[in-house]
C-alpha atoms as a PDB file:
ATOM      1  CA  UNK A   1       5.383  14.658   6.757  1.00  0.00           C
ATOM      2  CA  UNK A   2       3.949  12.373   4.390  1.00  0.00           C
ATOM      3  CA  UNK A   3       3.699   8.783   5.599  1.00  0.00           C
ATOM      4  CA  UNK A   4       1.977   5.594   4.294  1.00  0.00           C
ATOM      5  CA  UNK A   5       0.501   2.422   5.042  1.00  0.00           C
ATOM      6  CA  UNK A   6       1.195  -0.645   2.978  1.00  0.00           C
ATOM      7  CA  UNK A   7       0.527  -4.664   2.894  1.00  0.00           C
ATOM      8  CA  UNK A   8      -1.545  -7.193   0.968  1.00  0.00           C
ATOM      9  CA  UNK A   9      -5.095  -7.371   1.519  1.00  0.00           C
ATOM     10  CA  UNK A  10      -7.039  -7.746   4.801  1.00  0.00           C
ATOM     11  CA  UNK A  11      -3.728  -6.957   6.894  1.00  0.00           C
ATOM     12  CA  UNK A  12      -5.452  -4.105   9.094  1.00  0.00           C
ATOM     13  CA  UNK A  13      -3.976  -1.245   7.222  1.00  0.00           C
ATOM     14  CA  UNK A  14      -7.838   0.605   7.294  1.00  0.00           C
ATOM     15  CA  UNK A  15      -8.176  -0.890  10.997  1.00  0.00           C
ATOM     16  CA  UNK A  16      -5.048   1.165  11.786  1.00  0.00           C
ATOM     17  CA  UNK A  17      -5.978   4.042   9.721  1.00  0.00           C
ATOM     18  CA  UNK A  18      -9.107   4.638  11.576  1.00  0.00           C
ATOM     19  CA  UNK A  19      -7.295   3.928  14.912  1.00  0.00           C
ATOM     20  CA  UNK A  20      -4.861   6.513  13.855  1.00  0.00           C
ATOM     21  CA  UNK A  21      -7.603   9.036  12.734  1.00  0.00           C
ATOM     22  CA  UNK A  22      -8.845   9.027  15.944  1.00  0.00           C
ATOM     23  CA  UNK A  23      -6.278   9.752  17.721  1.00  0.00           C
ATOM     24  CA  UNK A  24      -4.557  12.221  15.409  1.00  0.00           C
ATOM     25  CA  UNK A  25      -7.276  13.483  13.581  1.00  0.00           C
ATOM     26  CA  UNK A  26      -5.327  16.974  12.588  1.00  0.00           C
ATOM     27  CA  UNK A  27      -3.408  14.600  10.021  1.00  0.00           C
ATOM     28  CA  UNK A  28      -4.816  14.510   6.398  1.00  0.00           C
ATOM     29  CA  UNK A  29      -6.105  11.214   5.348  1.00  0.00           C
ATOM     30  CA  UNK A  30      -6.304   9.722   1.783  1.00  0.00           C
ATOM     31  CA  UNK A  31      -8.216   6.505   0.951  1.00  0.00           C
ATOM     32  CA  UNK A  32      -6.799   3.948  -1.052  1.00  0.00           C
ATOM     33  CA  UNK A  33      -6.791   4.353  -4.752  1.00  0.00           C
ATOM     34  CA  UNK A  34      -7.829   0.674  -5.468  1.00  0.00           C
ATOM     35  CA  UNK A  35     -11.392   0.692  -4.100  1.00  0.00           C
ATOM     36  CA  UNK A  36     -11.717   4.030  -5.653  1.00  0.00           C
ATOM     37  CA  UNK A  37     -10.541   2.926  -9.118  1.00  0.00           C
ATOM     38  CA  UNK A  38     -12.749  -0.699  -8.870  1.00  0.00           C
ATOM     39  CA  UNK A  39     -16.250   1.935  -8.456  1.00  0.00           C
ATOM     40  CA  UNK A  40     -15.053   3.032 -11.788  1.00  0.00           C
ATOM     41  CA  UNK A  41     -14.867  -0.044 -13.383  1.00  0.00           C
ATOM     42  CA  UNK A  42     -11.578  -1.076 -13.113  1.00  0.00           C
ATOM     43  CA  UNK A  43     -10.804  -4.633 -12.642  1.00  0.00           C
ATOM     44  CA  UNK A  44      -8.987  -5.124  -9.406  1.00  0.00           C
ATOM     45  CA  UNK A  45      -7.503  -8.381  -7.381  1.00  0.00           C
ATOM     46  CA  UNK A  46      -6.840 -11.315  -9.209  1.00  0.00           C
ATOM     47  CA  UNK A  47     -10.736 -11.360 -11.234  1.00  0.00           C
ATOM     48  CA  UNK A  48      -9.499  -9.935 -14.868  1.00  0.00           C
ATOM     49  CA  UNK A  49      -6.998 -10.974 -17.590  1.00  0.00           C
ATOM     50  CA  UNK A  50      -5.475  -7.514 -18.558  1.00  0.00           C
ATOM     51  CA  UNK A  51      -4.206  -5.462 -15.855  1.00  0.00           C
ATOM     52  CA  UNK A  52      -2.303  -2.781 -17.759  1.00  0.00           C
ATOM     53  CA  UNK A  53      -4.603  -0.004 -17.480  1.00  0.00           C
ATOM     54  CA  UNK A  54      -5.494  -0.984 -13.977  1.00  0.00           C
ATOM     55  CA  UNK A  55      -2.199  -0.649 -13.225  1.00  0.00           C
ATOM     56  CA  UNK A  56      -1.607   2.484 -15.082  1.00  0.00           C
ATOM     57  CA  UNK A  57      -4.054   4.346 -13.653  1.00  0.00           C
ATOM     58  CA  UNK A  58      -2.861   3.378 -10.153  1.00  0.00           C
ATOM     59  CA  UNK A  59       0.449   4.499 -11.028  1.00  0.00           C
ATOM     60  CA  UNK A  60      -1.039   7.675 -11.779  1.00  0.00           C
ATOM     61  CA  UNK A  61      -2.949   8.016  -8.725  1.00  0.00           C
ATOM     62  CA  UNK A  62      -0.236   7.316  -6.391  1.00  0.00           C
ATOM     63  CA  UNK A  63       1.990   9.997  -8.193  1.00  0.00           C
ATOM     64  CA  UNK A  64      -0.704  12.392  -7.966  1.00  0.00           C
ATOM     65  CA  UNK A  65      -0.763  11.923  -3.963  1.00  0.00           C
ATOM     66  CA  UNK A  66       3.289  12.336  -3.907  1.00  0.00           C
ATOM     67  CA  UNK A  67       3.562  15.234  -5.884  1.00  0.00           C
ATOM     68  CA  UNK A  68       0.107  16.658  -4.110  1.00  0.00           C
ATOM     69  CA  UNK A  69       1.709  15.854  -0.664  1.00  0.00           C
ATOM     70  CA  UNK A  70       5.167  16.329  -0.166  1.00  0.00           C
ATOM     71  CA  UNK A  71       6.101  19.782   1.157  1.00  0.00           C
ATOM     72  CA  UNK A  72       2.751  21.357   2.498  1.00  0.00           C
ATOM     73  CA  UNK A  73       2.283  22.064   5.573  1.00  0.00           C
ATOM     74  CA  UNK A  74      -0.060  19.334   6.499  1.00  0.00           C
ATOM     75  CA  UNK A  75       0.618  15.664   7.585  1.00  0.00           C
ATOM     76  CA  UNK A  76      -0.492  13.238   5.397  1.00  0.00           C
ATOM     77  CA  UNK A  77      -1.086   9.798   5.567  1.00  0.00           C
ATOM     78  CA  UNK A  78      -1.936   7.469   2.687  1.00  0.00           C
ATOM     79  CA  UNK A  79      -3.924   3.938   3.047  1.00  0.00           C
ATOM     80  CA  UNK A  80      -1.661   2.540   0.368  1.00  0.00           C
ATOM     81  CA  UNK A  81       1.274   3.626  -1.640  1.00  0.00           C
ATOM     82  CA  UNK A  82       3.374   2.869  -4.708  1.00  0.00           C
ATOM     83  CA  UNK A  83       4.868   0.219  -3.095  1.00  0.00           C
ATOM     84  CA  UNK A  84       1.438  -1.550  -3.278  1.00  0.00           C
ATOM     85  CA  UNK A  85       1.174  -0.768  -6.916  1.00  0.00           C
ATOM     86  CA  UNK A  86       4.385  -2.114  -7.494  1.00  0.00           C
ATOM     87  CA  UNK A  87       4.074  -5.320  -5.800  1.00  0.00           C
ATOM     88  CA  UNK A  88       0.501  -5.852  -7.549  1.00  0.00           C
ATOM     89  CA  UNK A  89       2.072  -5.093 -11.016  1.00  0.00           C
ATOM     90  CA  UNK A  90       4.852  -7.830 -10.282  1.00  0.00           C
ATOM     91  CA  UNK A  91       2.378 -10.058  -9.651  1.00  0.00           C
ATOM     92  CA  UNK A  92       0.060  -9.960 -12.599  1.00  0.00           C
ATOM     93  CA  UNK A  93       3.304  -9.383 -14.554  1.00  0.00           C
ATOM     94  CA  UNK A  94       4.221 -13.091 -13.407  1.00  0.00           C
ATOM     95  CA  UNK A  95       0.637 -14.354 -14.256  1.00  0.00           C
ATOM     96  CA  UNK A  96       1.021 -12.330 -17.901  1.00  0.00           C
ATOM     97  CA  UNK A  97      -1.561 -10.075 -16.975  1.00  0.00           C
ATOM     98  CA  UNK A  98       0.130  -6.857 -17.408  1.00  0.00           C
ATOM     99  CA  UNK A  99       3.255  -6.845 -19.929  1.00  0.00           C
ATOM    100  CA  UNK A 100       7.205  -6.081 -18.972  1.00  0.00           C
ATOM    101  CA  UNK A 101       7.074  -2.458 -20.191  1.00  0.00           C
ATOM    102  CA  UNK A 102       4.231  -1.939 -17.189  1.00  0.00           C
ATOM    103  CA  UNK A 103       5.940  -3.753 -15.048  1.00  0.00           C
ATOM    104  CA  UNK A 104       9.463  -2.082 -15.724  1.00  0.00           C
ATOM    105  CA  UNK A 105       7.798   1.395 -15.434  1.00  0.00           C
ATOM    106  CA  UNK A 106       6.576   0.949 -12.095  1.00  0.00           C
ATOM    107  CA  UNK A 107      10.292  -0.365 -11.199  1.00  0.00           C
ATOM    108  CA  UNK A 108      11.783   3.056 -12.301  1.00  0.00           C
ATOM    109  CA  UNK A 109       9.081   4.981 -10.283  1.00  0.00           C
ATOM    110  CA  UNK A 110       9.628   2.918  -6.908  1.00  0.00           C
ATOM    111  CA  UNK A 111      13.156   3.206  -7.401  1.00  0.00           C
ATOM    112  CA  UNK A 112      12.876   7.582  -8.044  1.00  0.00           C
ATOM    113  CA  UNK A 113      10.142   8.254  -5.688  1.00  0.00           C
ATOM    114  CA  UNK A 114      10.311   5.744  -2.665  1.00  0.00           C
ATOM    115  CA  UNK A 115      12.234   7.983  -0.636  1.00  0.00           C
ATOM    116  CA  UNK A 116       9.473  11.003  -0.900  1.00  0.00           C
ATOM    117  CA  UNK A 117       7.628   8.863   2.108  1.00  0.00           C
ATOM    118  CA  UNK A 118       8.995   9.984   4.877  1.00  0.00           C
ATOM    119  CA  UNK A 119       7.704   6.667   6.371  1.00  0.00           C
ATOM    120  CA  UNK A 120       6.010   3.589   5.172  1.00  0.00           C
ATOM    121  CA  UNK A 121       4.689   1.212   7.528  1.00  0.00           C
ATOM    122  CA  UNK A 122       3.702  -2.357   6.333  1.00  0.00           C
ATOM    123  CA  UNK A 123       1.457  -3.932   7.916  1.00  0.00           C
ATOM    124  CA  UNK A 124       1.813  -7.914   8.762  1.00  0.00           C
ATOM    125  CA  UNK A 125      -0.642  -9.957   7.587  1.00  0.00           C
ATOM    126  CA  UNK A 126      -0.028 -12.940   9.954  1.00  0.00           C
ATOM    127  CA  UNK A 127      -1.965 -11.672  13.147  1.00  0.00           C
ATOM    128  CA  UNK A 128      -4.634 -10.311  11.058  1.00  0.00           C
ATOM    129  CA  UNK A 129      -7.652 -12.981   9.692  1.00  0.00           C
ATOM    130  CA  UNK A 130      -8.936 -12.521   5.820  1.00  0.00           C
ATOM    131  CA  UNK A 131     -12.096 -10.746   6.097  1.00  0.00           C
ATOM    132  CA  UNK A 132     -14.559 -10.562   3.249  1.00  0.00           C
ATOM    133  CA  UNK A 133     -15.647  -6.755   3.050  1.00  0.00           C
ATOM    134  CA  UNK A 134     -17.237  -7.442  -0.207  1.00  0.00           C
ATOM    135  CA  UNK A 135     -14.362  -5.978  -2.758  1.00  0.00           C
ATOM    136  CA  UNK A 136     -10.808  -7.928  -1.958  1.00  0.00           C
ATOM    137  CA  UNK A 137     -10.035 -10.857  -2.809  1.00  0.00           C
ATOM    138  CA  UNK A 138     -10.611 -13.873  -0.579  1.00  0.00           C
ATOM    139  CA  UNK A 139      -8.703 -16.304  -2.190  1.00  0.00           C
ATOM    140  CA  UNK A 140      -6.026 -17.780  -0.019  1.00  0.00           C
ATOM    141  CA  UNK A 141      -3.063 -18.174  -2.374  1.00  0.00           C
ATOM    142  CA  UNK A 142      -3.370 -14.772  -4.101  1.00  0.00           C
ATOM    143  CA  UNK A 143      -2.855 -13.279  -0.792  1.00  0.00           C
ATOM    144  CA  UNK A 144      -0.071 -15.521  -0.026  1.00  0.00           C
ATOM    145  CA  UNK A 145       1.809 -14.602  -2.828  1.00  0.00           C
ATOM    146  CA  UNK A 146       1.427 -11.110  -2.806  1.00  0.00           C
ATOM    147  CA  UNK A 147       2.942 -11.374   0.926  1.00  0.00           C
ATOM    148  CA  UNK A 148       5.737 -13.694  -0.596  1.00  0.00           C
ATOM    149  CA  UNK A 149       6.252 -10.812  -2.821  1.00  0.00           C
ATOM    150  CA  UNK A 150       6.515  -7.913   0.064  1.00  0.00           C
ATOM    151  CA  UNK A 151       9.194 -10.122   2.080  1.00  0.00           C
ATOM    152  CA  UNK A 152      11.663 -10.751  -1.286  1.00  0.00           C
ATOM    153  CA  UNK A 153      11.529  -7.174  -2.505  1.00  0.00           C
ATOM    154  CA  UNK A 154      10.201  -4.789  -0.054  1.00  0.00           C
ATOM    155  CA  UNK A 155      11.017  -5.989   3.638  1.00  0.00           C
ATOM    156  CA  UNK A 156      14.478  -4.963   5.218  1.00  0.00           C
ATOM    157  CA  UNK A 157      15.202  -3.143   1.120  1.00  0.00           C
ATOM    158  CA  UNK A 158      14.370   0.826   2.244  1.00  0.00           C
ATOM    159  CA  UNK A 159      15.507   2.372   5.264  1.00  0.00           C
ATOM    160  CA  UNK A 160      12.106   3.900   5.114  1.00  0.00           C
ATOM    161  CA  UNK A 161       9.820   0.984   5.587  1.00  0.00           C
ATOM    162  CA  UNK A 162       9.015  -0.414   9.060  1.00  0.00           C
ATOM    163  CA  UNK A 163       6.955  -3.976   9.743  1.00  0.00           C
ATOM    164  CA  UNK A 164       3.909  -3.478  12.191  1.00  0.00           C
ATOM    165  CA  UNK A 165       2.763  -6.498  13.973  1.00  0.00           C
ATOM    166  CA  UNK A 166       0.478  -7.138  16.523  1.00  0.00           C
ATOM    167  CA  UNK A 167      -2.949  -5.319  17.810  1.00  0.00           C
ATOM    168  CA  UNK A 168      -3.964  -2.069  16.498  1.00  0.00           C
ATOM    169  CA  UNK A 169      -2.775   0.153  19.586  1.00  0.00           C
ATOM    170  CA  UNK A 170       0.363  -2.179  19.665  1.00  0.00           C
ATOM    171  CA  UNK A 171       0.963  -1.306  15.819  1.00  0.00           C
ATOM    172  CA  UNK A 172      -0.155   2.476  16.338  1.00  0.00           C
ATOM    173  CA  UNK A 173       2.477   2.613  19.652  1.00  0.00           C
ATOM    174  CA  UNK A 174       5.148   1.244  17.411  1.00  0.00           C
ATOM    175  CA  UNK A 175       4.588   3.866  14.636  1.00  0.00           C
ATOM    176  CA  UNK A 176       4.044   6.471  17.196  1.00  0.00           C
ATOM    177  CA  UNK A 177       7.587   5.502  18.197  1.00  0.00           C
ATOM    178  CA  UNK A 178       9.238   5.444  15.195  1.00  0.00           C
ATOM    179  CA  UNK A 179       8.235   8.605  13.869  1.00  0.00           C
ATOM    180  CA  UNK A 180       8.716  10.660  17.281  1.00  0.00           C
ATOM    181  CA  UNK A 181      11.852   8.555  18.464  1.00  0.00           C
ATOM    182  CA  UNK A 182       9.526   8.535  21.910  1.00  0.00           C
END
């Protein structure tokens, strides 16, 4: 099973990760790609003016962990998925920071691979507080927009993606749930 969390910054997706660690802790776990990529120089949130090969190279990262995870015999679940690339590329495509062609590309990969998630669960932002951890963003309206962003092309668009809202162990019951029909 490969599932994956997804949501705009400081909306408890690594809260519930953890949370879901420890109580499932036979499931593979892979770490975002973003921090990752930012320790390597990248720029990342909404600090830079050219986001292409950002971008790229998070397009190529989440690709890697679909074609490195589907079919084997272990569980996976990813903090962050192409969805999140996707929505992040939209947005600095709107600001001009990453041109159509990038833009379009990660289009035509949501559109082919979406469905290799056997579940995607995005997490609301609204019961969650902006918390500076020292790498996202804190601004206020780059978060906002990136959330506008989830509800007009993600939310209620992929019979694979489920809204979590509430406390960690309320979120983790309502995945739990989902995936196990329990």
């Amino acid at each position: 099973m490969l599932i994956s969390f997804t949501g705009a910054q400081s909306s408890g997706k690594t809260t519930l990760l953890n949370h879901w660690n420890d109580c499932r802790s036979h499931w593979n776990v892979v770490p975002e790609v973003t921090r990752k990529l930012k320790r390597q120089g990248f720029d990342i949130n909404d600090d830079g003016g050219d986001y292409i090969d950002t971008q790229t190279a998070i397009l190529v990262d989440h690709l890697n962990n679909i074609f490195s995870y589907t079919n084997i015999d272990m569980d996976t679940i990813l903090n962050r998925c192409l969805v999140d690339g996707f929505i992040y590329t939209r947005y600095f495509r709107m600001e001009g920071k990453v041109n159509e062609f990038t833009d379009k590309v990660f289009s035509t990969m949501l559109r082919r691979y979406i469905s290799k998630y056997d579940y995607i669960f995005y997490t609301s932002p609204y019961d969650v507080a902006l918390i500076n951890d020292g790498e996202r963003s804190m601004s206020e309206s780059f978060r906002n927009r990136i959330i506008r962003l989830y509800e007009e092309l993600i939310l209620d668009k992929y019979p694979n993606v489920f809204v979590l809202e509430g406390s960690v162990e309320t979120r983790y019951n309502k995945m739990v749930g989902i995936m196990y029909r329990e």
